[in-house]
Protein backbone atom coordinates (compact mmCIF):
# COMPACT_ATOMS: atom_id res chain seq x y z
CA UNK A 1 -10.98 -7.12 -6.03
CA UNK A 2 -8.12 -8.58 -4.38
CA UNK A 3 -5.70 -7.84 -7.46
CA UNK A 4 -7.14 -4.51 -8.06
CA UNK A 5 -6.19 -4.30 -4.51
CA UNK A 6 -2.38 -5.12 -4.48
CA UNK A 7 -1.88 -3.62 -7.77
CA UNK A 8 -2.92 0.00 -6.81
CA UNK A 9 -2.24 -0.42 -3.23
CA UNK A 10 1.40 -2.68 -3.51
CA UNK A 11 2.53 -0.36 -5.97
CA UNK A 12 1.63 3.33 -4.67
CA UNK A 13 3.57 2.04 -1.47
CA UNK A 14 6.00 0.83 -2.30
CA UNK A 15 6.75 4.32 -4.02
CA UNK A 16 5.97 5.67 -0.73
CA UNK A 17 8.15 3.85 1.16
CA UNK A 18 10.51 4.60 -1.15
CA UNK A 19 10.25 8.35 -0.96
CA UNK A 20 10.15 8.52 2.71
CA UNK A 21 13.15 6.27 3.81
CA UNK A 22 15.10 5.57 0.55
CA UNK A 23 17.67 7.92 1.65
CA UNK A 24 17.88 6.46 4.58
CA UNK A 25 18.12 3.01 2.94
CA UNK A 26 21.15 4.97 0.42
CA UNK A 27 23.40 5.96 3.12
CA UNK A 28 23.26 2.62 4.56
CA UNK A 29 22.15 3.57 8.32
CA UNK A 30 19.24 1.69 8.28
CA UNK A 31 17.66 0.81 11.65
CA UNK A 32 15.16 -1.92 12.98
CA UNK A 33 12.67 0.82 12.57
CA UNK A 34 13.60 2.09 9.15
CA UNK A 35 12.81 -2.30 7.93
CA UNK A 36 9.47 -2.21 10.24
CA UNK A 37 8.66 2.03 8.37
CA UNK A 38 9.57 0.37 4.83
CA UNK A 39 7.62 -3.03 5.57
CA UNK A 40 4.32 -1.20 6.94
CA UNK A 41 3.84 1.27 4.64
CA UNK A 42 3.31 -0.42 1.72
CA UNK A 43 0.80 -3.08 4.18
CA UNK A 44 -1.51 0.49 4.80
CA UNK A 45 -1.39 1.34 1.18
CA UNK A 46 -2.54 -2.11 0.23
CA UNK A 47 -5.18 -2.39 3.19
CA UNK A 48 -6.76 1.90 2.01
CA UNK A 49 -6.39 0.30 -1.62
CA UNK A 50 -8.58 -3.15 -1.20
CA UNK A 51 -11.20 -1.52 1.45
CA UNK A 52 -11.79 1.01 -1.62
CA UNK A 53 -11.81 -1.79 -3.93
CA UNK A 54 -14.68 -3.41 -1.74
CA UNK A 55 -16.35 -0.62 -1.22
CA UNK A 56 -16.76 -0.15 -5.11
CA UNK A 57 -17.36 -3.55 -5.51
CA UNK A 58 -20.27 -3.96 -2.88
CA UNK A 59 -21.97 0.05 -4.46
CA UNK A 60 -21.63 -2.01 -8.49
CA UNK A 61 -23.89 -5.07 -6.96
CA UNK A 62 -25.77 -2.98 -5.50
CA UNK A 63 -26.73 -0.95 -9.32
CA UNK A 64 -27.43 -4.22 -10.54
CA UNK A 65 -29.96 -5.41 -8.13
């Protein structure tokens, strides 16, 4: 669950974080906030990804009983 998790989750944002302040990041004017924007978004990808993960996880035990 937990690598299902990170992989989905890690990866989408990471992309995300990526689209929305890469240019940023590119012309070099990175802030405080642009490092806190590019840390946390990937963290709230990961976090949507594993609750989903759980979720499925918790409904497939719940076939089997």
């Amino acid at each position: 669950m937990w690598l299902r998790g990170a992989r989905l989750g890690l990866s989408i944002g990471v992309l995300q974080a990526v689209i929305n302040q890469g240019d940023v990041w590119l012309a070099d004017n990175e802030t405080f906030g642009t490092v806190v924007k590019t840390i946390v978004s990937p963290l709230i990808t990961f976090s949507v990804a594993l609750v989903s993960a759980a979720a499925t996880y918790v409904d497939k035990l719940k076939v089997q009983s």
